[in-house]
C-alpha atoms as a PDB file:
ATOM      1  CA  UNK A   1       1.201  -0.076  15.193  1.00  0.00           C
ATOM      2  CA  UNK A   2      -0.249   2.295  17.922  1.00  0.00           C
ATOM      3  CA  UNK A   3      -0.572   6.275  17.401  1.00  0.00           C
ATOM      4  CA  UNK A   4      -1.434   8.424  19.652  1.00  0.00           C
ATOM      5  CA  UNK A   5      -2.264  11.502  18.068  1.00  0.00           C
ATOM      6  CA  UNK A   6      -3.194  14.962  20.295  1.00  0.00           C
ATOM      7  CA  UNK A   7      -6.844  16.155  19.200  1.00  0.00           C
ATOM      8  CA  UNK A   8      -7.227  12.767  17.500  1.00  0.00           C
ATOM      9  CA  UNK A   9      -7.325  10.134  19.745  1.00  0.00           C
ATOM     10  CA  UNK A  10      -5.306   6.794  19.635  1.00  0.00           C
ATOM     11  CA  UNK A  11      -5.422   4.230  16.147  1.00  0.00           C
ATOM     12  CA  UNK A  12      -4.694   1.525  16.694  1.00  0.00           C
ATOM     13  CA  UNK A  13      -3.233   0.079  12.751  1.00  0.00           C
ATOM     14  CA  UNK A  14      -3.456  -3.811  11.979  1.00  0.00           C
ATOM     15  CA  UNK A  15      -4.111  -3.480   8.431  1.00  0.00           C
ATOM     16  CA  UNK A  16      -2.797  -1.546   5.963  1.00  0.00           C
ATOM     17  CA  UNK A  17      -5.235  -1.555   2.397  1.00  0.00           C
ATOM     18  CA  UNK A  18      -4.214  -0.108  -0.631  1.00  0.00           C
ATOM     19  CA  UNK A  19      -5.815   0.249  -4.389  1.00  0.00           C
ATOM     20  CA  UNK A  20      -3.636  -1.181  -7.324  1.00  0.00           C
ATOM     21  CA  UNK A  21      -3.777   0.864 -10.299  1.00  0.00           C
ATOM     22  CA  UNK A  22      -3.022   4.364  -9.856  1.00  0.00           C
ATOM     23  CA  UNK A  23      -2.140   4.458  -6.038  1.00  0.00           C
ATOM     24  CA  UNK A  24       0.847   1.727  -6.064  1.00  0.00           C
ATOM     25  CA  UNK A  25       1.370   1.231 -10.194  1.00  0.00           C
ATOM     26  CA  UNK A  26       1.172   3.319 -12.393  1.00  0.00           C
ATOM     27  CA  UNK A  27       0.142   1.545 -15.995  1.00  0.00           C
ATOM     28  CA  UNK A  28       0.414  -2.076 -14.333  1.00  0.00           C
ATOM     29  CA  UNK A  29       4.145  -1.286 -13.033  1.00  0.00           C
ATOM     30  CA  UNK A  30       5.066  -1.101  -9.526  1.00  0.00           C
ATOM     31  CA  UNK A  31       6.298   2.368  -8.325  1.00  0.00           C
ATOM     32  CA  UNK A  32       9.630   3.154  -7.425  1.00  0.00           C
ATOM     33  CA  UNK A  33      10.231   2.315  -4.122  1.00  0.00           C
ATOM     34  CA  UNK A  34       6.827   0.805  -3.108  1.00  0.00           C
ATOM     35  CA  UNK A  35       8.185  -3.052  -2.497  1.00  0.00           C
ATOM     36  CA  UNK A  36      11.115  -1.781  -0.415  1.00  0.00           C
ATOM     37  CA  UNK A  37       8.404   0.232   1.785  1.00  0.00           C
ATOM     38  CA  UNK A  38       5.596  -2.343   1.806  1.00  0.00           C
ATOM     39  CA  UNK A  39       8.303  -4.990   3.159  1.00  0.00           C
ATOM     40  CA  UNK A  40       9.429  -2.741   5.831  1.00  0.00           C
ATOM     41  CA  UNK A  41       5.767  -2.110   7.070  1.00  0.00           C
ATOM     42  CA  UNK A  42       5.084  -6.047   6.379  1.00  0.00           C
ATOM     43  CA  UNK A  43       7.186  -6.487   9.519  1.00  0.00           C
ATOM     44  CA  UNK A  44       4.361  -4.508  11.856  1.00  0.00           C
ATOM     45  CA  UNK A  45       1.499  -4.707   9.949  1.00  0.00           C
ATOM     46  CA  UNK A  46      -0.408  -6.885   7.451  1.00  0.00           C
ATOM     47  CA  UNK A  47      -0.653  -5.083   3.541  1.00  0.00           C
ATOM     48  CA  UNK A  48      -3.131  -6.262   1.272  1.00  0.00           C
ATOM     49  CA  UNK A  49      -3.583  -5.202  -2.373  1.00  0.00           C
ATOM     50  CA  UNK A  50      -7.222  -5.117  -3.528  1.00  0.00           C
ATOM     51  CA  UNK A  51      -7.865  -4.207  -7.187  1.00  0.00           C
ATOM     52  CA  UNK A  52      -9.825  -4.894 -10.252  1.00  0.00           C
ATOM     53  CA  UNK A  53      -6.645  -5.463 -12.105  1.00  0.00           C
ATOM     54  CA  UNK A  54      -7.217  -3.003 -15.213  1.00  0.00           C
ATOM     55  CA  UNK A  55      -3.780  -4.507 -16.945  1.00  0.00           C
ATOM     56  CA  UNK A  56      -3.673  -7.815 -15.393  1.00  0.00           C
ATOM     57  CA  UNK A  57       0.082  -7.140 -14.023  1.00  0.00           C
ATOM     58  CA  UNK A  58      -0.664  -6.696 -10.544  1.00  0.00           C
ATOM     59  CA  UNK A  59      -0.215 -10.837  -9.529  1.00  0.00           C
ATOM     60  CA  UNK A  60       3.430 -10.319 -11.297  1.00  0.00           C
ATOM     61  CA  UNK A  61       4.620  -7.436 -10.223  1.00  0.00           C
ATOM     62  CA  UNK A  62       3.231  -7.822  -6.504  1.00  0.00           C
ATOM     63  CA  UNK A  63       4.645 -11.529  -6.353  1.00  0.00           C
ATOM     64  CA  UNK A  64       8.120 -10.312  -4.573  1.00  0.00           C
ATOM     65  CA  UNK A  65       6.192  -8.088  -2.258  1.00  0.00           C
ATOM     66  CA  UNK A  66       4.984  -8.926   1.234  1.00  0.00           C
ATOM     67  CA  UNK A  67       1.628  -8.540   0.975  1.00  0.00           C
ATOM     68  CA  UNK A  68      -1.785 -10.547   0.025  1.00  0.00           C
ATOM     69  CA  UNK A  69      -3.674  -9.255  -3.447  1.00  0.00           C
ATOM     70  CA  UNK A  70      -7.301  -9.483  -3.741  1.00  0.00           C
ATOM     71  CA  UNK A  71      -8.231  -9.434  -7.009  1.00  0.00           C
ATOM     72  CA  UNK A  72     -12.317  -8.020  -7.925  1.00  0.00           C
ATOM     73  CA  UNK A  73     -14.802  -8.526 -10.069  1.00  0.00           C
ATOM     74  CA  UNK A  74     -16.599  -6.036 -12.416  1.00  0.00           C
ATOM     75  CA  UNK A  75     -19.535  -5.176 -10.978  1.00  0.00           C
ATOM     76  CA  UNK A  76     -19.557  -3.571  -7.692  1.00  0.00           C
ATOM     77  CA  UNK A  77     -16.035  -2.430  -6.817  1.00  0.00           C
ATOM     78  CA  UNK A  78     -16.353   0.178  -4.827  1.00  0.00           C
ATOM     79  CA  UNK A  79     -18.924  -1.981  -2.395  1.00  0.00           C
ATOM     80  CA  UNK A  80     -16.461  -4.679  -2.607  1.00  0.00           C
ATOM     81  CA  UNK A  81     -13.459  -2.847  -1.229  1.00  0.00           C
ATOM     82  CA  UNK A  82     -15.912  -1.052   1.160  1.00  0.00           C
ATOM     83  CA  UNK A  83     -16.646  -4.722   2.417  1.00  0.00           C
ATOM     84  CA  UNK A  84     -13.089  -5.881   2.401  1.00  0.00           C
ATOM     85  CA  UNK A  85     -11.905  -3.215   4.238  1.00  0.00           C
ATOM     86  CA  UNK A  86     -15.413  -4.181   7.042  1.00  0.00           C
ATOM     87  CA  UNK A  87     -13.837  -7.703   7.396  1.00  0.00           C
ATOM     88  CA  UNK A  88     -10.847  -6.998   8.315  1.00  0.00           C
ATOM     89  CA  UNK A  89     -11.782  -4.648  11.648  1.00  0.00           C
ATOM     90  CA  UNK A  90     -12.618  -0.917   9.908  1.00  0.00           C
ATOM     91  CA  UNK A  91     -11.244   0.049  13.880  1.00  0.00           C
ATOM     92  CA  UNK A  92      -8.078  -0.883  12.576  1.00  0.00           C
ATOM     93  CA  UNK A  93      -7.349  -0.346   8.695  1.00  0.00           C
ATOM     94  CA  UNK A  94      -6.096   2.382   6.785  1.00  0.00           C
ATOM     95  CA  UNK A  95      -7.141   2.513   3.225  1.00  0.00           C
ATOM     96  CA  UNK A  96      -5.100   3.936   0.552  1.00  0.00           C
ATOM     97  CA  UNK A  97      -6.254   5.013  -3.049  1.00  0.00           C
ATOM     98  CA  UNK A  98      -6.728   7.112  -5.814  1.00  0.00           C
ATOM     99  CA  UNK A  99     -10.268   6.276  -8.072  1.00  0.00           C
ATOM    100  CA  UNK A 100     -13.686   6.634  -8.009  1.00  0.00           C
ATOM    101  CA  UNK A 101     -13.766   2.862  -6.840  1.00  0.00           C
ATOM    102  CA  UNK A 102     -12.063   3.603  -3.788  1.00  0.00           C
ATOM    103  CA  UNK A 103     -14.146   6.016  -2.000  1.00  0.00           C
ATOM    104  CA  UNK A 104     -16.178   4.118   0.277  1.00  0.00           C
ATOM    105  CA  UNK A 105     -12.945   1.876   1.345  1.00  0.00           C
ATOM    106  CA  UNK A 106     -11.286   5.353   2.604  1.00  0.00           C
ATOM    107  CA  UNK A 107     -14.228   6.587   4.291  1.00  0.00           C
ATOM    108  CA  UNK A 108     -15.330   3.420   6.215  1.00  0.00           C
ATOM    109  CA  UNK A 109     -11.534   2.607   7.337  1.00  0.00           C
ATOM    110  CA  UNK A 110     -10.238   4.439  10.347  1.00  0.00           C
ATOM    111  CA  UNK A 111      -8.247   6.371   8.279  1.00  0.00           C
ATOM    112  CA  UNK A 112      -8.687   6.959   4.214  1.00  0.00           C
ATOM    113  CA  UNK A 113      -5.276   8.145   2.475  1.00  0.00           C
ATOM    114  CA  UNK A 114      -6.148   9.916  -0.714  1.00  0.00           C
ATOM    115  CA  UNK A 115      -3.588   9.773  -3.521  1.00  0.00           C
ATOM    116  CA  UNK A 116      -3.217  12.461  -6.106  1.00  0.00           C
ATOM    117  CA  UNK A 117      -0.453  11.007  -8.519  1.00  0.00           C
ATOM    118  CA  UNK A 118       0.091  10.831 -12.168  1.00  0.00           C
ATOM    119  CA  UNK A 119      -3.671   9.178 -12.830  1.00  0.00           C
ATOM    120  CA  UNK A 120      -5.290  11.554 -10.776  1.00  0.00           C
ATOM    121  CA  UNK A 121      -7.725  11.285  -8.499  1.00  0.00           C
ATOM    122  CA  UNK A 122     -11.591  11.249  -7.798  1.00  0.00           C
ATOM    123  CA  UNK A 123     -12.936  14.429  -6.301  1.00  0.00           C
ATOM    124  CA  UNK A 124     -15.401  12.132  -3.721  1.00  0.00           C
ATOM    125  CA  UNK A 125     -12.798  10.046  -2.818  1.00  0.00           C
ATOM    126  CA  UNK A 126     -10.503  12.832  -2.012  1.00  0.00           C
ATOM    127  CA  UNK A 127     -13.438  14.186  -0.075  1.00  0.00           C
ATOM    128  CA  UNK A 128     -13.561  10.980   1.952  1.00  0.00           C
ATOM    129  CA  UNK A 129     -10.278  10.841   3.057  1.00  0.00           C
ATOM    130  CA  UNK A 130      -8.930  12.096   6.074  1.00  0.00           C
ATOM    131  CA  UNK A 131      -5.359  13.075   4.575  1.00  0.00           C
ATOM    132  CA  UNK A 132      -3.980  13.266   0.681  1.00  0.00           C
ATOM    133  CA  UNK A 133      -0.710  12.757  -0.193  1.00  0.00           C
ATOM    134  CA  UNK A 134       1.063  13.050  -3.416  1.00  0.00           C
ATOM    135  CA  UNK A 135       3.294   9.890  -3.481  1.00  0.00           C
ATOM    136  CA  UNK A 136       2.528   6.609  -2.351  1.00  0.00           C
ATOM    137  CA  UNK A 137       6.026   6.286  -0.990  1.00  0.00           C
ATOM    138  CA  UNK A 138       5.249   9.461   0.849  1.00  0.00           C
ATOM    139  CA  UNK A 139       2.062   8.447   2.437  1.00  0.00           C
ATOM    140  CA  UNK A 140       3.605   4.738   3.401  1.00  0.00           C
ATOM    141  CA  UNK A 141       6.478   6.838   5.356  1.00  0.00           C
ATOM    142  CA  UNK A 142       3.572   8.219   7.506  1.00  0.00           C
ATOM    143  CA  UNK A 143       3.682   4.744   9.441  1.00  0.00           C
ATOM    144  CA  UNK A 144       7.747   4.606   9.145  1.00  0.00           C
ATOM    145  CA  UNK A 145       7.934   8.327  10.325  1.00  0.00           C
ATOM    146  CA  UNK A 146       4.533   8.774  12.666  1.00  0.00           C
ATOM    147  CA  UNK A 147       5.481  12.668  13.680  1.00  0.00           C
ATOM    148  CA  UNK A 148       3.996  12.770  10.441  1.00  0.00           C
ATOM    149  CA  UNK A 149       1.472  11.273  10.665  1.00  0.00           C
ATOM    150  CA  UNK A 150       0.893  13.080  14.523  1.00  0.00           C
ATOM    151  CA  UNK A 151       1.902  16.570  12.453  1.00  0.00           C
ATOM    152  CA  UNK A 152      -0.905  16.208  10.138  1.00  0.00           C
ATOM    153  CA  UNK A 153      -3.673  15.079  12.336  1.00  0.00           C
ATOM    154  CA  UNK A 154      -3.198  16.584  15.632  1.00  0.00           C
ATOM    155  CA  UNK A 155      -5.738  19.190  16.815  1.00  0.00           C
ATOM    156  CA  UNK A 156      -4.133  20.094  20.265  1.00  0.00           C
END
């Protein structure tokens, strides 16, 4: 997927990263409408799930979606996703969460979606993203519906 954005410049989207717990479950469960909008963005772009797994549900409840899970270990989460998200082409990921583990994932992607749901969210993490949304459905519809996307960032 290919923005253009006034004042911004042009991304260029290939990846699509997003935290588990708290940014596409809440308590283990899926999210309304998260599956129907990860499939439709499947069809451009690749999605991929990286989490710790707090309540060991994500493998099950992900398993109809189109998208690859990463699960991580215990130690160093937030450099793991911040690594993840470096293998895959930084250029071209967005990176979507919520926690304190996510914060270096949204500010090394090319763009860092912070989520302020249910859970809450990490004040550095919201810091380090470049736009916060209240609904992951919401902020998935940015790539569905990019005058959003071009409303929020533009600068010209």
């Amino acid at each position: 997927m290919h923005f253009d954005i006034p004042g911004y410049g042009l991304l260029d989207v290939r990846h699509i990263v997003c935290d588990y717990n708290g940014t596409l479950a809440e308590d283990g469960t899926l999210l309304p409408g998260v599956k129907e909008i990860m499939d439709r963005l499947a069809e451009r772009v690749t999605i991929h799930v990286i989490t710790a797994d707090t309540h060991g549900s994500a493998h099950s409840e992900l398993a109809d979606c189109r998208c690859s899970l990463h699960i991580i270990g215990n130690e160093d989460q937030c450099e793991d996703k911040r690594n993840f998200v470096v293998s895959l082409g930084h250029t071209q990921t967005v990176a979507i969460g919520n926690g304190r583990n996510d914060e270096k994932m949204l500010a090394e992607a090319a763009l860092g979606i912070g989520l302020i749901q249910r859970e809450g969210a990490f004040r550095a993490t919201l810091m380090a993203a470049d736009i916060v949304c209240t609904s992951i459905v919401d902020a998935l519809e940015l790539f569905v519906k990019p005058d959003r996307l071009t409303a929020t960032l533009r600068n010209a």
